[in-house]
N, C-alpha and C. Protein backbone atom coordinates (compact mmCIF):
# COMPACT_ATOMS: atom_id res chain seq x y z
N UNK A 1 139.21 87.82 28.78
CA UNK A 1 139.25 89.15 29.34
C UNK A 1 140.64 89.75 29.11
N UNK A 2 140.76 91.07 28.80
CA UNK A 2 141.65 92.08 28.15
C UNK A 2 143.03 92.62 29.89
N UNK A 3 143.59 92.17 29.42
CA UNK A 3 144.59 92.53 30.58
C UNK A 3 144.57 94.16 31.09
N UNK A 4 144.43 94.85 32.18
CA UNK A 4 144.34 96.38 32.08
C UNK A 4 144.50 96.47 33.25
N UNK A 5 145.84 97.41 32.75
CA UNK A 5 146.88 97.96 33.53
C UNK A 5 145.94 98.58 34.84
N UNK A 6 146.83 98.86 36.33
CA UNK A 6 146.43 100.04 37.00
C UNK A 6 147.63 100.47 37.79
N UNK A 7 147.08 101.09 38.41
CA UNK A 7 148.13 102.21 39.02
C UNK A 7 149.24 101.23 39.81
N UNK A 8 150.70 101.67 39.40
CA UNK A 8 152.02 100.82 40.08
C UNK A 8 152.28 100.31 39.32
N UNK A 9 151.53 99.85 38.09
CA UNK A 9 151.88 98.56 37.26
C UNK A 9 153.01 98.86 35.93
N UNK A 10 153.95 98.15 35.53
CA UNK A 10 154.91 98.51 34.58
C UNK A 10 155.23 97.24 33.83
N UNK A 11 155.03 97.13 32.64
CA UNK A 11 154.90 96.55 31.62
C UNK A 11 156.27 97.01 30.35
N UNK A 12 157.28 95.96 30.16
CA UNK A 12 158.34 95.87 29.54
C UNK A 12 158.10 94.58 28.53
N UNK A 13 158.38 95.50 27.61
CA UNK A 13 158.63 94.20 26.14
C UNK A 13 160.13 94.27 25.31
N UNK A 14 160.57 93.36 24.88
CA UNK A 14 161.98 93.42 24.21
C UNK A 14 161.53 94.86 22.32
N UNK A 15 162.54 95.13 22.69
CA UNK A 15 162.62 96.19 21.69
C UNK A 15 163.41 95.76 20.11
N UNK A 16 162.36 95.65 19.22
CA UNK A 16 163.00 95.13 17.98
C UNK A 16 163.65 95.50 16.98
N UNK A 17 164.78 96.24 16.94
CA UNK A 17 165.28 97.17 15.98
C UNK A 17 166.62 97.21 16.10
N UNK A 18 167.25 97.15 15.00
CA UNK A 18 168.78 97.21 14.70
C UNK A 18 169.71 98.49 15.05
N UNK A 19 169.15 99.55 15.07
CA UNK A 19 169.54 100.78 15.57
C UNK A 19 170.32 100.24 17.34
N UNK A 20 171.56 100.24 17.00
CA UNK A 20 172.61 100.16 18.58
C UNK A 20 172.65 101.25 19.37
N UNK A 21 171.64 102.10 19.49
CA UNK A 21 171.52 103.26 20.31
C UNK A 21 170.18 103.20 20.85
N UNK A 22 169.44 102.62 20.12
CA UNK A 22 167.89 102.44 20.77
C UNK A 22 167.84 101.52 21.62
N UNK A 23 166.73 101.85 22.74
CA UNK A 23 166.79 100.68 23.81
C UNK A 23 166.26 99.52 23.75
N UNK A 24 166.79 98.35 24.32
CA UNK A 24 167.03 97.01 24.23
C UNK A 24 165.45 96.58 24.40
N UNK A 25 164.64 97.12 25.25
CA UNK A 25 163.62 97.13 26.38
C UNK A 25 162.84 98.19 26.46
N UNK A 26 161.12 98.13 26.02
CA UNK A 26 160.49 99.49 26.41
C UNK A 26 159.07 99.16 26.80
N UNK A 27 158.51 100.09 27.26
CA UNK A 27 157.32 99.93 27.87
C UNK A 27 156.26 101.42 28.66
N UNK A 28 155.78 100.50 29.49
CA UNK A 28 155.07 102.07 30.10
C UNK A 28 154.97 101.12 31.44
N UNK A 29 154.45 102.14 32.29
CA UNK A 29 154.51 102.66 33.79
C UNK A 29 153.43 103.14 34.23
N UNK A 30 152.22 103.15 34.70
CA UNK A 30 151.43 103.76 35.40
C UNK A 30 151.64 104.08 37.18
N UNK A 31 152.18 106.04 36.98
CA UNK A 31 152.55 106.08 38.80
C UNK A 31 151.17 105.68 39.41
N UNK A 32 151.40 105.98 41.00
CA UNK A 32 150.60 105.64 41.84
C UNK A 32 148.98 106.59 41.26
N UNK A 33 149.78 107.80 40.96
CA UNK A 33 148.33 109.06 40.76
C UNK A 33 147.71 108.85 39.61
N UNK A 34 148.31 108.06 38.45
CA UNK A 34 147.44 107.80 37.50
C UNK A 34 148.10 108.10 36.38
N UNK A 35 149.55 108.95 36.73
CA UNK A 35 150.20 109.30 35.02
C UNK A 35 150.75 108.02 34.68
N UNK A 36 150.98 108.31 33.18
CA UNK A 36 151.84 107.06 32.71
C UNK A 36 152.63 107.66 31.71
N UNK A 37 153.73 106.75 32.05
CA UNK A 37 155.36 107.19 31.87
C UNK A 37 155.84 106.30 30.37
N UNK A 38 156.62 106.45 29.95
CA UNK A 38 157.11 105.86 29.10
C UNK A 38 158.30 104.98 29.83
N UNK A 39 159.04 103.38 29.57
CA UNK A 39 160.14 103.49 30.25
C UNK A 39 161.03 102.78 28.98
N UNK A 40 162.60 103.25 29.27
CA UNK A 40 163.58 102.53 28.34
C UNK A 40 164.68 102.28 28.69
N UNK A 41 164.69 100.87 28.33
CA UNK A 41 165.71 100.24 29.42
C UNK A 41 166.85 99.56 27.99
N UNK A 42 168.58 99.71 28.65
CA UNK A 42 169.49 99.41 27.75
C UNK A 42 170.26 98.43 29.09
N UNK A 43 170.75 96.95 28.53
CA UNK A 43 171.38 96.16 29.53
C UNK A 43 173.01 96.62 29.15
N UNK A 44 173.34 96.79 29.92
CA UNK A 44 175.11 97.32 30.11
C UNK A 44 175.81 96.18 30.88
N UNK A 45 176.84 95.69 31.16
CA UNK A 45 177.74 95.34 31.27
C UNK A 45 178.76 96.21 32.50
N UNK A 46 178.51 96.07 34.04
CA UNK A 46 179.34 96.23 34.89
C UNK A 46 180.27 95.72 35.72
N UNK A 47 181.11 96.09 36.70
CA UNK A 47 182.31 95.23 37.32
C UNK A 47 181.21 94.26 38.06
N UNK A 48 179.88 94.05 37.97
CA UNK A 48 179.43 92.96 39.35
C UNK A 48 178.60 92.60 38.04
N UNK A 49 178.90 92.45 37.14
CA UNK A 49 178.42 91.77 35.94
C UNK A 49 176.81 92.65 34.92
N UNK A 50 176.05 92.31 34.42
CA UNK A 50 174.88 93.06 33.69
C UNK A 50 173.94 93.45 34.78
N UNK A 51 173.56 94.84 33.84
CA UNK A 51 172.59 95.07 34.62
C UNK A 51 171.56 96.20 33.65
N UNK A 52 170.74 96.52 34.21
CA UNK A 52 169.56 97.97 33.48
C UNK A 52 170.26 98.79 33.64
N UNK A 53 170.13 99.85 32.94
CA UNK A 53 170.47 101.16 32.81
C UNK A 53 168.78 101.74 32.24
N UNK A 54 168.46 102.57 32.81
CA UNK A 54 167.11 102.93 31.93
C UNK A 54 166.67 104.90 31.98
N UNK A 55 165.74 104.99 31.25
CA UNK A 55 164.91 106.21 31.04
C UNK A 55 163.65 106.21 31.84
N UNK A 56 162.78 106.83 32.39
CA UNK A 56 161.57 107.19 32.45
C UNK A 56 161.25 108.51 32.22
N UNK A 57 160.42 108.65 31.04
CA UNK A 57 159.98 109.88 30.67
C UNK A 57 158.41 110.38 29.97
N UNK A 58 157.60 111.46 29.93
CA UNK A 58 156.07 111.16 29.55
C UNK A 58 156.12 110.78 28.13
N UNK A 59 155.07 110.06 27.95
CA UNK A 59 154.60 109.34 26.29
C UNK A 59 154.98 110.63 25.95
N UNK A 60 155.23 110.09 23.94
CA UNK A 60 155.10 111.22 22.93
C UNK A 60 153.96 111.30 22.38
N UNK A 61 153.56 112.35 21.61
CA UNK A 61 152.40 112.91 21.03
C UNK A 61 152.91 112.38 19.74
N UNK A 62 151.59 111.76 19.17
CA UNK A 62 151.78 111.54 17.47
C UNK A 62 151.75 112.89 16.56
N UNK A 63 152.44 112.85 15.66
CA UNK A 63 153.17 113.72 15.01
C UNK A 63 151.59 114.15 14.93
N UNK A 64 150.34 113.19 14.29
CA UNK A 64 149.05 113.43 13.60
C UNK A 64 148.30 114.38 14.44
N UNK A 65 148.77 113.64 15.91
CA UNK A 65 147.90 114.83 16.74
C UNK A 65 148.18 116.01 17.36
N UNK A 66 150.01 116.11 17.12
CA UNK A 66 150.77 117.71 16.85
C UNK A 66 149.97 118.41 16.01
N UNK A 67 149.46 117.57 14.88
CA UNK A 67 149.67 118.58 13.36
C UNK A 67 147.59 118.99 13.77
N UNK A 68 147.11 117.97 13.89
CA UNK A 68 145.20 118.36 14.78
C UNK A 68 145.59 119.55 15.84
N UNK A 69 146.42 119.45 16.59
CA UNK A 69 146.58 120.42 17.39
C UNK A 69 146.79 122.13 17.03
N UNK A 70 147.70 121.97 15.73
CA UNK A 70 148.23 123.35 15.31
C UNK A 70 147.39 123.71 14.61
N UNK A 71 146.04 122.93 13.86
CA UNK A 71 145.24 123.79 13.53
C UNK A 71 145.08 123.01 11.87
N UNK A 72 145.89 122.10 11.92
CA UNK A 72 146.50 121.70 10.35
C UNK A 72 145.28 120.81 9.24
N UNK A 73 144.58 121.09 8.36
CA UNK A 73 143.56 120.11 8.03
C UNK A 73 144.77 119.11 6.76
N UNK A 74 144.61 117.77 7.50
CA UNK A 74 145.04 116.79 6.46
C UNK A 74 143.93 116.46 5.26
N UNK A 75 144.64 116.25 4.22
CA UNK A 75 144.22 115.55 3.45
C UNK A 75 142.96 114.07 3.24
N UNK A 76 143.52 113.43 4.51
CA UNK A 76 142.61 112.29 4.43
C UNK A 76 141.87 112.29 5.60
């Protein structure tokens, strides 16, 4: 049986990419009402030693379904 998410639940995986500005850590968030969030988390280095620093913000739209949206007929 397929693991599935519900409401409260937040799910973080390590982030694989060489880019030193992208976050370390990302995932999603389902609030209590049912939205789901994007989250991104960078570990920093403070005077009481490491800790999160993070983002929460809504998913992005695939570019594919920007371009379905504006009206755009692709090719394939």
């Amino acid at each position: 049986m397929a693991y599935e998410a519900k409401p409260g639940d937040v799910s973080i995986f390590k982030n694989q990419t060489d880019n030193p500005k992208a976050p370390q850590y990302t995932g999603t968030c389902i609030a209590p009402d049912g939205t789901t969030y994007r989250i991104s988390l960078w570990v920093k280095e403070g005077q009481k030693g490491k800790f999160f620093s993070g983002r929460m913000e809504e998913p992005r739209q695939s570019n594919v379904q920007n371009s379905q949206d504006e009206g755009d007929d692709l090719p394939f």
